[in-house]
Each structure stands twice: as C-alpha cells, then as structure tokens.
Protein backbone atom coordinates (compact mmCIF):
# COMPACT_ATOMS: atom_id res chain seq x y z
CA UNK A 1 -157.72 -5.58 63.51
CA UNK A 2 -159.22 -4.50 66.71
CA UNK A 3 -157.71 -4.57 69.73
CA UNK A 4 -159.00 -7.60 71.82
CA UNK A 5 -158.76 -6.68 75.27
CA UNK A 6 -156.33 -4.71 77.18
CA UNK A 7 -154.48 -8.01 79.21
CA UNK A 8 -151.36 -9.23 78.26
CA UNK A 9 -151.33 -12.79 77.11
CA UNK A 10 -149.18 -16.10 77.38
CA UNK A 11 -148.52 -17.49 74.54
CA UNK A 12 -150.83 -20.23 75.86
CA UNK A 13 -153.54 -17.71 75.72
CA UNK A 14 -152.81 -15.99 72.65
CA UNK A 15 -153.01 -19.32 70.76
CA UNK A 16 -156.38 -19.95 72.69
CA UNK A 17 -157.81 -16.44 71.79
CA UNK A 18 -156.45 -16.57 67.88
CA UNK A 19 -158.03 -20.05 67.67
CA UNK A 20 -161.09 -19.44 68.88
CA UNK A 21 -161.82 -16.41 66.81
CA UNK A 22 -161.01 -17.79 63.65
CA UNK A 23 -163.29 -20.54 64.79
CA UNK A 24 -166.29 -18.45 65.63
CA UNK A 25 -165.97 -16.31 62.16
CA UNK A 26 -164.29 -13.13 63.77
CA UNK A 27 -161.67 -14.19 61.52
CA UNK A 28 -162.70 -15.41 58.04
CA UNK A 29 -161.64 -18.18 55.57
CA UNK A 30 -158.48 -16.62 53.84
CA UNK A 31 -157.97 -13.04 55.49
CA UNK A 32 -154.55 -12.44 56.33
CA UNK A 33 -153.27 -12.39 59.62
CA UNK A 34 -150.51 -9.83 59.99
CA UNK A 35 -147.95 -10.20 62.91
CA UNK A 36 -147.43 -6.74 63.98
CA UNK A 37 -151.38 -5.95 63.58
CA UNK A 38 -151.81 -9.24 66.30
CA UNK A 39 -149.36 -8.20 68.43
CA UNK A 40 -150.83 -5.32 68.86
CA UNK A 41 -154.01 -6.57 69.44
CA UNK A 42 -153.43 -9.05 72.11
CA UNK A 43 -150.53 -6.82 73.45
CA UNK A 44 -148.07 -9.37 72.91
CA UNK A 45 -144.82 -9.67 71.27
CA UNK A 46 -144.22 -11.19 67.29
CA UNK A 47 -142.84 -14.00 68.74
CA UNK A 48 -145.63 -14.92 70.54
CA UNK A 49 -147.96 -14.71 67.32
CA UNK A 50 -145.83 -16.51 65.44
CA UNK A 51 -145.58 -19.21 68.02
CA UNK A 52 -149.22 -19.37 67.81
CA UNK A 53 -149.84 -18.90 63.94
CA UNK A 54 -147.10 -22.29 64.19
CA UNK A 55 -149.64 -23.99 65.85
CA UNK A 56 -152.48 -23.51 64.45
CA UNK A 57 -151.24 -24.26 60.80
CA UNK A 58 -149.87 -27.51 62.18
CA UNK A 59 -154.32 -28.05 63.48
CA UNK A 60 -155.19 -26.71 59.25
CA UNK A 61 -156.25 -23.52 60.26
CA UNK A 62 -153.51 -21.27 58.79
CA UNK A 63 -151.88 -21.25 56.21
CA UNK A 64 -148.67 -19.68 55.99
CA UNK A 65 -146.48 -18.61 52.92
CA UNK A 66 -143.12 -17.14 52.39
CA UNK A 67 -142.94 -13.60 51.25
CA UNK A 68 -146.35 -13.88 51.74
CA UNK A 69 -147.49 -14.14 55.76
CA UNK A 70 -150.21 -16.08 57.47
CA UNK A 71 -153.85 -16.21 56.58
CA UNK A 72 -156.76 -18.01 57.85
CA UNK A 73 -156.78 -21.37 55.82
CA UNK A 74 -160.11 -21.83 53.47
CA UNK A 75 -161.32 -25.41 53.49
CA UNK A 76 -163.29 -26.45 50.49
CA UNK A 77 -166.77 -28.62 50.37
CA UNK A 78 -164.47 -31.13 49.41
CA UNK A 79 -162.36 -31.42 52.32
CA UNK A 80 -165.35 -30.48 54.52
CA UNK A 81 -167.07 -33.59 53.82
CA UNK A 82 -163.58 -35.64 53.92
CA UNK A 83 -163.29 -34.54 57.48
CA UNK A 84 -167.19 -35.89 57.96
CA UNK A 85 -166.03 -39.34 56.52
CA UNK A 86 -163.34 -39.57 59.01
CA UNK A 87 -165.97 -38.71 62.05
CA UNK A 88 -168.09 -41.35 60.71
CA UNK A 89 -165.45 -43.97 62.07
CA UNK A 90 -163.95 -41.78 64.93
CA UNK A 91 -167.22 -40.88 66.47
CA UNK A 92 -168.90 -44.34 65.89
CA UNK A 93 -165.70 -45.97 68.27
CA UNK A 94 -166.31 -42.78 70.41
CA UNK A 95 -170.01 -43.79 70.53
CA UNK A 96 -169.58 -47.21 71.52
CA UNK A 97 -166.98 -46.14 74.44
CA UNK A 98 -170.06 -43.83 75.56
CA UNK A 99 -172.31 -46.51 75.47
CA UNK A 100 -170.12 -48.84 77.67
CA UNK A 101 -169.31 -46.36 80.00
CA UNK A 102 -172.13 -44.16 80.70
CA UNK A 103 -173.48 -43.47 84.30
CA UNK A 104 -177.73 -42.73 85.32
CA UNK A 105 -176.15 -38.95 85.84
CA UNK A 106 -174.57 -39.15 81.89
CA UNK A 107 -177.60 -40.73 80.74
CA UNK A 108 -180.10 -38.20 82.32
CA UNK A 109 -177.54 -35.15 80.85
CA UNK A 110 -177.97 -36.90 77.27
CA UNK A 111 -181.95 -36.90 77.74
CA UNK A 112 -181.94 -33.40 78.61
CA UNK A 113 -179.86 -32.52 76.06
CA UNK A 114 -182.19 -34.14 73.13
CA UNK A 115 -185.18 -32.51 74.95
CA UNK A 116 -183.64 -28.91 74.81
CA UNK A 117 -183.16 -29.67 71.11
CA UNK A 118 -186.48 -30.56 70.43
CA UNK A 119 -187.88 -27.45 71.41
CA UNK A 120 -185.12 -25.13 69.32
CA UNK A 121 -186.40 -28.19 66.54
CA UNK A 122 -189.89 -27.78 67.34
CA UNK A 123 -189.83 -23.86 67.58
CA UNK A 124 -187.83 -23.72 64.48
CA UNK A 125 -184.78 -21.78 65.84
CA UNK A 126 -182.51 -23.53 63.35
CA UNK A 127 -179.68 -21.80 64.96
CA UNK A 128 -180.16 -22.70 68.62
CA UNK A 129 -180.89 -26.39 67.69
CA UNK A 130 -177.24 -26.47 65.78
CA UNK A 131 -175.86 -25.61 68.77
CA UNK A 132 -177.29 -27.75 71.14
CA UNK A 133 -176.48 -30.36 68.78
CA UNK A 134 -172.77 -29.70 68.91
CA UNK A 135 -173.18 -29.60 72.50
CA UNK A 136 -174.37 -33.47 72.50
CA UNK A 137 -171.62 -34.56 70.41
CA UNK A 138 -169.41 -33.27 73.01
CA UNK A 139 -171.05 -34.51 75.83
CA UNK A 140 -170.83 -37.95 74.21
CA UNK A 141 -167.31 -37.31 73.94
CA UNK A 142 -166.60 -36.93 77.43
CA UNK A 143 -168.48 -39.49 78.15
CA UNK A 144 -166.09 -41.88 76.36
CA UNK A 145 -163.40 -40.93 78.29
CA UNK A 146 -160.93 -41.40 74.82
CA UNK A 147 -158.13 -38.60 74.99
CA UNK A 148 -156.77 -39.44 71.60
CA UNK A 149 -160.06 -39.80 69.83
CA UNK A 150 -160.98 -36.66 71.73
CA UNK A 151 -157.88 -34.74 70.54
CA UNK A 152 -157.80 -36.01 67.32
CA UNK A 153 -162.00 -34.68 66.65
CA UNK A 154 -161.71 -31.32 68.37
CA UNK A 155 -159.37 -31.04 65.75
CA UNK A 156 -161.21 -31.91 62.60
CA UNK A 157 -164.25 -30.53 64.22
CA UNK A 158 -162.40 -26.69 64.59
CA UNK A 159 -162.17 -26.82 60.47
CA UNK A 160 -165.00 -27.67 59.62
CA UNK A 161 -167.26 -25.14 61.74
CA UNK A 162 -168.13 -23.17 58.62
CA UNK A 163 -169.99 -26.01 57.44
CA UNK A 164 -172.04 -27.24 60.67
CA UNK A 165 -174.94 -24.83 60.13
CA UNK A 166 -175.36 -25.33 56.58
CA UNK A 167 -176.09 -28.73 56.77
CA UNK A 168 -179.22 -28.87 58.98
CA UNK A 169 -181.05 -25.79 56.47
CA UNK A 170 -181.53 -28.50 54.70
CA UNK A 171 -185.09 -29.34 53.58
CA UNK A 172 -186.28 -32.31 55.51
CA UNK A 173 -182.67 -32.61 57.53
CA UNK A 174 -183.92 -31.35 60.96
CA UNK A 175 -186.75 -34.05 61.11
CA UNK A 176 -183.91 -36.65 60.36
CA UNK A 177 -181.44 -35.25 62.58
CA UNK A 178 -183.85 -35.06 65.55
CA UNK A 179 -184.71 -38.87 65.25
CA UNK A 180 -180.67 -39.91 64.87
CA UNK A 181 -179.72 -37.94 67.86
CA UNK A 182 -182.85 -40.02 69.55
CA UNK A 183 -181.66 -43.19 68.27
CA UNK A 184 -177.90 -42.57 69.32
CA UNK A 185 -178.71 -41.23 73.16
CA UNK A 186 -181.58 -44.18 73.13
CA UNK A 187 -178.80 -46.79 72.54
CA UNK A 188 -176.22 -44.98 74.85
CA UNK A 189 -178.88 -45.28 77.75
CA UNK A 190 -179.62 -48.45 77.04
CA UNK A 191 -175.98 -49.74 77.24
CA UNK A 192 -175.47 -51.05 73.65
CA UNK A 193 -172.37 -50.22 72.43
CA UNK A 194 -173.01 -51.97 68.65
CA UNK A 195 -176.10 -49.99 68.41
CA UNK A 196 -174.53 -46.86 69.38
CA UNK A 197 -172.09 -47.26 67.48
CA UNK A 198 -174.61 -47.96 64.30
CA UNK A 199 -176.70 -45.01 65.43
CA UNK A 200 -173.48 -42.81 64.89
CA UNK A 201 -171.99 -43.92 61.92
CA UNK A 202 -175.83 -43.20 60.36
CA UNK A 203 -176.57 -40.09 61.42
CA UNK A 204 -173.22 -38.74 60.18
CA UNK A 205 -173.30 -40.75 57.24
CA UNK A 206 -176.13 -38.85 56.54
CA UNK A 207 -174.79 -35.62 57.03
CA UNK A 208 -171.99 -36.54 54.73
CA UNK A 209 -174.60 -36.93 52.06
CA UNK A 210 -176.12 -33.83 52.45
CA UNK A 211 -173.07 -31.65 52.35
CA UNK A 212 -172.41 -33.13 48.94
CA UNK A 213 -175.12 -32.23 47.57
CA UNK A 214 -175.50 -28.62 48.93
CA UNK A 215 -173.88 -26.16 46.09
C-alpha cells in the first residue's frame, strides 16, 4: 500500500480517509487490508486502524475474520439491488420532506442541477452525467432536512457505489433516467410532496429493475 500523505491522522481522519478510498475504488471489493501496512500509510498507530477497520465493518464495508485480518467487504448483485429496494421507501419519505420544505434558492439549485445533467446526457459523457446524478440525490437530501434518513442512506449508498455506474450503461436507461430526475425536481418545485414522493419511488424502482437484469 502506498503511503497516503505524510500528516499524521486522528483516528477521526483515518476512518474518513480509509472510507473514502475504499469507496472511490482505491481499495477494491475483497483485498485485504493489513494493519501494519495502514499504519504505515497514514502514519498512525494499529490501534488507530483497527479503531477504524471497527467502524467501517459495523457501515458493511469490511469484513473482518479471525486468524484471518480485515478485507474490503464484496457485496453481491444480490445485495446491491436489496439496498436499492430499501432506497425506494427511504428516499421516497426523503422526497416528500424535500418537497414540503424546499425554498426558490433549493428549487433554482435542483433546476440547475437537471440542466448540468442534460448536457453530460445530451453530450453522452455517461460518466459525468452519473455523477451529477448522485449529486441531485444529495441535494434532495439536504433539502429534507431528515438526519436519520440521511444517516441511515449515506450508509447504504457507500456499499453500493460499485454498482451506480453500471446501471445507467444501460441501453435506453439514460433517456429514462433524464425524464425521472425531471419529474422528481418538477414535483419538488412545485410543492407536492405525494408526487414527489411517487416520482422517487419510480425512478428507483426502475433502477432496481435494471440491476437485476444486468449479468
């Protein structure tokens, strides 16, 4: 493992920093994670790592096994599209919240949002567009102003990041995706919580069906 930076961290940080790079791929799905090799890395002590290799097993992931050490946790198609049918009801609440509580200044962020992603749609940069979109969802969740539902996503969303992208290379699913993120931030603006809610629970329903039937 390389060293990441030359700092020392807080535990605090070191949990941040771990986290974030076995969400962004620098780490991948079932490569072990070896104390002394970390500590080294993020010039911190084993106790530190293992304070943070606690916590992330206890968000799913790590995995850790006696005898055996830590490793980044592998989740399956399966679970991946388990942790979209929970979103479909978390988000669709978080939606409605939005809807109810959205200001001009959160509605005009929204708008911009959808019309950054219809140029990356438009323009075909696949990759740019699934980011923005991520972006929106988040947006949407600050809007809500829900601290548990909040929590409770950023969780199932940080497992199931190796999925996000393959879902929208899927023929025809940009076109759809486009016009549900329109219908979502459309009923947002216009202060309709059932309809936001609706808009939600479609557009990841849909999702959900896609990943299933991606092999």
């Amino acid at each position: 493992m390389n060293t990441i930076g030359q700092e020392k961290l807080t535990e605090d940080e070191c949990y941040a920093r771990l986290r974030e790079l076995i969400i962004n791929g620098t780490y991948l799905p079932n490569q072990h994670l070896i104390e002394n090799d970390l500590a080294s890395a993020f010039h911190v002590n084993r106790v530190s790592i293992r304070t943070a290799l606690a916590r992330l097993e206890h968000e799913g992931l790590v995995e850790r096994e006696r005898y055996r050490g830590a490793r980044v946790r592998l989740v399956t198609q399966e679970e991946a599209v388990e942790i979209l049918e929970t979103r479909v009801a978390l988000e669709g609440m978080i939606a409605r919240h939005a809807a109810n509580r959205a200001t001009d200044e959160d509605i005009s962020e929204l708008r911009q949002i959808v019309a950054t992603m219809k140029k990356y749609y438009e323009g075909n940069d696949l990759l740019k567009y699934s980011e923005t979109n991520s972006a929106l969802h988040k947006k949407i969740v600050k809007i809500a102003k829900h601290p548990t539902a909040s929590r409770l996503l950023e969780m199932l969303n940080s497992q199931n990041v190796r999925f996000q992208f393959r879902t929208i290379l899927a023929p025809g699913r940009p076109e759809r995706s486009f016009s549900e993120h329109s219908a979502i931030v459309e009923a947002i603006a216009n202060k309709d919580g059932e309809a936001a809610e609706t808009a939600m629970r479609l557009h990841l329903s849909h999702v959900t069906d896609t990943l299933r039937q991606i092999t």
